[in-house]
N, C-alpha and C. Protein backbone atom coordinates (compact mmCIF):
# COMPACT_ATOMS: atom_id res chain seq x y z
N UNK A 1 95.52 157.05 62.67
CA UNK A 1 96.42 156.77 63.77
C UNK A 1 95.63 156.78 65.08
N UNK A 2 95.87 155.95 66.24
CA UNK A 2 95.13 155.82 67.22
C UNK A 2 95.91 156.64 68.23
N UNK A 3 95.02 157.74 68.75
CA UNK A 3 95.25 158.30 69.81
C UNK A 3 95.72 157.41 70.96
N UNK A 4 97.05 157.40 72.03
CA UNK A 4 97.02 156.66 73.06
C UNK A 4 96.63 157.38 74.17
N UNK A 5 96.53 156.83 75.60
CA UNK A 5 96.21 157.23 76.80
C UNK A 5 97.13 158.57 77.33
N UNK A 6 98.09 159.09 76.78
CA UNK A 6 99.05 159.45 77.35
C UNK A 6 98.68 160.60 76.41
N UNK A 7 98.51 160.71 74.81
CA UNK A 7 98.17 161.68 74.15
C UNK A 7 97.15 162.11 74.47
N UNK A 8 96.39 161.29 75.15
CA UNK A 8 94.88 162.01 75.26
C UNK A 8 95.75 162.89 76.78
N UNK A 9 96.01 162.45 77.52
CA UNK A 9 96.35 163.10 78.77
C UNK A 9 97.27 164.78 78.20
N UNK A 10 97.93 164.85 77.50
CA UNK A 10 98.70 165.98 76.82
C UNK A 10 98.17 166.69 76.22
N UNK A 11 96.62 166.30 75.62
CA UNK A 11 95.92 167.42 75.03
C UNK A 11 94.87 168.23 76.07
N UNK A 12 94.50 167.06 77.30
CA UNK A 12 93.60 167.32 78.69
C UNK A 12 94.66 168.55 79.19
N UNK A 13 95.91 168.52 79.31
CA UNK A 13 96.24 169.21 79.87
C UNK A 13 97.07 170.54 79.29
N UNK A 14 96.70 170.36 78.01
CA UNK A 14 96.88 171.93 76.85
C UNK A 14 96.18 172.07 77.43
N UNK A 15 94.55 171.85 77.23
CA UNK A 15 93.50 172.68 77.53
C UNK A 15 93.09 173.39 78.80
N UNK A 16 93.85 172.27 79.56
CA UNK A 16 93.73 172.88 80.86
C UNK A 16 93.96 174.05 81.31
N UNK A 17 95.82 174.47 80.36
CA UNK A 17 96.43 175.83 80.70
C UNK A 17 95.68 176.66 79.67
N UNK A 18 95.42 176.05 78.83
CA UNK A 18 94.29 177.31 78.08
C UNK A 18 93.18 177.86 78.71
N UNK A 19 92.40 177.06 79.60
CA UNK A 19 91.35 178.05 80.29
C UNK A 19 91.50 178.52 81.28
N UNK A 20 92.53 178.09 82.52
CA UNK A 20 93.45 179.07 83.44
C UNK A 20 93.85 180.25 83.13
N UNK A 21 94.69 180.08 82.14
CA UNK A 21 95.47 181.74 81.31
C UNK A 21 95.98 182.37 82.28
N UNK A 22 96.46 181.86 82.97
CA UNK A 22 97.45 182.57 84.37
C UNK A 22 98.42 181.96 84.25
N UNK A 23 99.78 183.01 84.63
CA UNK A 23 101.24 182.56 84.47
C UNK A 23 101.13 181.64 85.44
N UNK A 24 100.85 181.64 86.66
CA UNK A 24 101.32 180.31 87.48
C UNK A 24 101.41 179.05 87.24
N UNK A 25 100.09 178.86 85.80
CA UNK A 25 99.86 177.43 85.79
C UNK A 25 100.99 176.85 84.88
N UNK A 26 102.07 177.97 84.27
CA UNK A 26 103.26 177.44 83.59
C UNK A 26 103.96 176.52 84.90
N UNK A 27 103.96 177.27 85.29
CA UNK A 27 105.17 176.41 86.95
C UNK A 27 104.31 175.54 87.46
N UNK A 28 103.32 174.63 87.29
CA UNK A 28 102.51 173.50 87.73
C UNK A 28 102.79 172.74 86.99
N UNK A 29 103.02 171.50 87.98
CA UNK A 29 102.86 169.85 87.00
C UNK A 29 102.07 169.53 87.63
N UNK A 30 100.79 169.08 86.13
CA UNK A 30 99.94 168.36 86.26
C UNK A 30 100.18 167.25 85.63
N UNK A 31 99.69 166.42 86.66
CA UNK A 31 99.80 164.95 86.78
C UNK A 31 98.21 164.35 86.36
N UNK A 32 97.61 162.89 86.53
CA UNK A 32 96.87 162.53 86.29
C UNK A 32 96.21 162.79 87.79
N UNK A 33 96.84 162.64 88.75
CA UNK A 33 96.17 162.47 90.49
C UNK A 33 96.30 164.14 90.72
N UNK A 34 96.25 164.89 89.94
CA UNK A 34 96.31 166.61 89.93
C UNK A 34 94.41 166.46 90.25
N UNK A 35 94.50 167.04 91.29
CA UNK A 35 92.44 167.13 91.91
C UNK A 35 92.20 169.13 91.48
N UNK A 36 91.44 169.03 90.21
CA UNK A 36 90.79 170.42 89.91
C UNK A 36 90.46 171.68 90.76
N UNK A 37 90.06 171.22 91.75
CA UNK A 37 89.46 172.17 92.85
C UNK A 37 90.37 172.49 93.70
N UNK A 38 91.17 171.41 94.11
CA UNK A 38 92.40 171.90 94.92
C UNK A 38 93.42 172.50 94.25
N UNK A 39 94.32 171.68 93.53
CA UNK A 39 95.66 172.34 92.78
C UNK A 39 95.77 173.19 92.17
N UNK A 40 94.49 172.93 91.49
CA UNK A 40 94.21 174.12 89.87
C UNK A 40 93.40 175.12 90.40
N UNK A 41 92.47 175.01 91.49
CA UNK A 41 91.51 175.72 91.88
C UNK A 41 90.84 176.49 90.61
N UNK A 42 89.95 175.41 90.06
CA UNK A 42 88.94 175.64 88.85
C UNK A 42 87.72 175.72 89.33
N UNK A 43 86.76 177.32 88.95
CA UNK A 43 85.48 177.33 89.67
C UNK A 43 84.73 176.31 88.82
N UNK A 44 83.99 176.35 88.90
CA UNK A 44 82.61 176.13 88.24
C UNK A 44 82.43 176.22 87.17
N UNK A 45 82.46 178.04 86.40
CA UNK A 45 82.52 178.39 85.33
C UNK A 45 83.70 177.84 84.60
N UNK A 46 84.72 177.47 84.78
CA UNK A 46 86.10 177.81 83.95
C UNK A 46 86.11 175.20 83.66
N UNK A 47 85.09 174.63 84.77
CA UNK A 47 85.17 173.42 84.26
C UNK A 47 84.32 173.50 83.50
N UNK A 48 83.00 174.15 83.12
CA UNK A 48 82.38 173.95 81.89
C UNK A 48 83.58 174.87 80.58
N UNK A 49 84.13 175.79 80.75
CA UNK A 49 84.64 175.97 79.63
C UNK A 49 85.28 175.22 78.97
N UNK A 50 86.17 174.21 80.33
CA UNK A 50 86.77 172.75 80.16
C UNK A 50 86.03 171.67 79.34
N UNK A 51 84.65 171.69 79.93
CA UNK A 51 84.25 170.68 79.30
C UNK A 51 83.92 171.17 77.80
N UNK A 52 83.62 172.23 77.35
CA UNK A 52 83.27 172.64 76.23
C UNK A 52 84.65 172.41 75.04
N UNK A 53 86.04 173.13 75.49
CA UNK A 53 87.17 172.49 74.99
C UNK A 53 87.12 171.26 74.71
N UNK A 54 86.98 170.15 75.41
CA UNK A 54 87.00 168.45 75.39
C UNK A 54 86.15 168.11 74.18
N UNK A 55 84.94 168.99 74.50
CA UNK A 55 84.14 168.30 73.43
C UNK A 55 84.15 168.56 71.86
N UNK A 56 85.02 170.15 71.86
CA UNK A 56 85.23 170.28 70.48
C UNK A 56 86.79 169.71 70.09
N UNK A 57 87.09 169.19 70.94
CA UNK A 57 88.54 168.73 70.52
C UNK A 57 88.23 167.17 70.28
N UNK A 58 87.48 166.82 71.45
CA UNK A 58 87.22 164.79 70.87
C UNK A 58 86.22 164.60 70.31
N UNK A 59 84.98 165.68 69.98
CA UNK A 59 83.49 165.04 69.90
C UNK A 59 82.64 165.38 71.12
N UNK A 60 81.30 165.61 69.90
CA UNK A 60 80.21 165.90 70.64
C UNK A 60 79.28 164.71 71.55
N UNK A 61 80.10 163.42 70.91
CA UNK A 61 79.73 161.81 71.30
C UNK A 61 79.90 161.67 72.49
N UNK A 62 81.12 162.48 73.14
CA UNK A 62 81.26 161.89 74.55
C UNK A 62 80.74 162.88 75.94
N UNK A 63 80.29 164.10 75.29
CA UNK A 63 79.48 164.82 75.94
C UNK A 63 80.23 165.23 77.75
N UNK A 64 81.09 165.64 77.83
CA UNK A 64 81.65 165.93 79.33
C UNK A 64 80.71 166.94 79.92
N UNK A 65 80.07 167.59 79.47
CA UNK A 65 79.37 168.52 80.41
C UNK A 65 78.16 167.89 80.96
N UNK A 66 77.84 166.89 79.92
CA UNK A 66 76.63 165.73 80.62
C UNK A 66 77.01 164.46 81.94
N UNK A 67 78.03 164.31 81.58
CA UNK A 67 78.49 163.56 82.55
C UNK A 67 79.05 164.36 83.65
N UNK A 68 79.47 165.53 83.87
CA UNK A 68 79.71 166.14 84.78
C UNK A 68 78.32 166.15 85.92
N UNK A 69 77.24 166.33 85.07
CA UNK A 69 76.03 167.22 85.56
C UNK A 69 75.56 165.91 86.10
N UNK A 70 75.92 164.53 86.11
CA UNK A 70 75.21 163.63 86.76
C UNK A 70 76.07 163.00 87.89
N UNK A 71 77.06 163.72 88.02
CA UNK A 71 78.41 163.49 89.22
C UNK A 71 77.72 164.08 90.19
N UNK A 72 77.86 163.49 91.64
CA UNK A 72 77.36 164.04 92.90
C UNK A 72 78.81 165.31 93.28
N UNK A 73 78.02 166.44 94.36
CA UNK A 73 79.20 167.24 94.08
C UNK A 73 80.56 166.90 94.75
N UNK A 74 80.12 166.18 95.54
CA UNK A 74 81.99 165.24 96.00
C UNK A 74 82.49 164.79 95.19
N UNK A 75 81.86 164.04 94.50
CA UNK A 75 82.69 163.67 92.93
C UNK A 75 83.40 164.98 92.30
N UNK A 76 82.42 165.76 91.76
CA UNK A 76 83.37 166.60 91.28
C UNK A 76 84.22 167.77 91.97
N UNK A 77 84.23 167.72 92.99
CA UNK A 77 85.14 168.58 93.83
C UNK A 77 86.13 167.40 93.95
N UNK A 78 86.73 166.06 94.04
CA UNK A 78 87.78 165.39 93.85
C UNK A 78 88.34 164.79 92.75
N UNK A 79 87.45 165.40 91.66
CA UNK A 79 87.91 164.96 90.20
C UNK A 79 89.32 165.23 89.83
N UNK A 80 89.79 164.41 89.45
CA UNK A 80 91.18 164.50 89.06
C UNK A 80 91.56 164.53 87.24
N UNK A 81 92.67 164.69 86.82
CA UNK A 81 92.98 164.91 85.72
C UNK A 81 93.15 163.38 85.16
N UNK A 82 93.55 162.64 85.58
CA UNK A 82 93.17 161.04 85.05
C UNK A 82 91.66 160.81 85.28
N UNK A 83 90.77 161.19 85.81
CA UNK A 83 89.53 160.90 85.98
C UNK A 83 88.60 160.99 84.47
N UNK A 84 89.23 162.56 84.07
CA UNK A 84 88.85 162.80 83.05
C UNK A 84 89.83 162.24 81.65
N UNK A 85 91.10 161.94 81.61
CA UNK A 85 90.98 161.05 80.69
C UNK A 85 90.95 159.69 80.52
N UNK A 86 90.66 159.14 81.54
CA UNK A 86 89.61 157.99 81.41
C UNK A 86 88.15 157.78 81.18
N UNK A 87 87.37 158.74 81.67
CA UNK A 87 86.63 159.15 80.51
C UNK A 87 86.60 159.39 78.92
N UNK A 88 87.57 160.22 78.74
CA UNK A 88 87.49 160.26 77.58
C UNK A 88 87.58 159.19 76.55
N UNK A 89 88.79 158.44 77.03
CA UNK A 89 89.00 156.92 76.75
C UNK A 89 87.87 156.20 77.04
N UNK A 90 86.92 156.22 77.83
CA UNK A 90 86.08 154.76 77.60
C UNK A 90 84.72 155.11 76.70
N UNK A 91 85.14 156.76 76.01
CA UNK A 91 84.21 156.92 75.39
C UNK A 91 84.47 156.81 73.55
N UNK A 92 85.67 156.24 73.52
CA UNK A 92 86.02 155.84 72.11
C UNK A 92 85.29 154.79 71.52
């Protein structure tokens, strides 16, 4: 069965509340235009745990912690939650 854009977005954002683990992030909607650093306020440490989730959930093929590490840091201080599953998607 083929994963769609929207499933991939629902599993981005299980994982998301899985490495938060704070009640607040129950009362957040995340959206695709949801920006990491602002809304979620995700350090550093807690987007590689992110990226480590991604990769054991889609594959070691699409590598997010590598592509993170070649983002300038404005990029990833405005990364958004559609950012990353469009990534993930163009890595099928």
């Amino acid at each position: 069965m083929l994963q769609t854009q929207e499933t991939t977005f629902d599993i981005v954002t299980r994982l998301i509340r899985e490495v938060i683990q704070e009640k607040w992030i129950d009362d957040v909607e995340i959206t695709r235009d949801t920006v990491f650093s602002e809304e979620l306020e995700l350090d550093s440490i807690e987007l590689v745990v992110l990226a480590e989730k991604i990769n054991n959930r889609f594959g070691d093929h699409l590598n997010f912690a590598k592509h993170l590490s070649g983002m300038e840091l404005e990029a990833i201080v405005a990364l958004t939650v559609g950012d990353i599953v469009e990534f993930i998607e163009s890595c099928r």
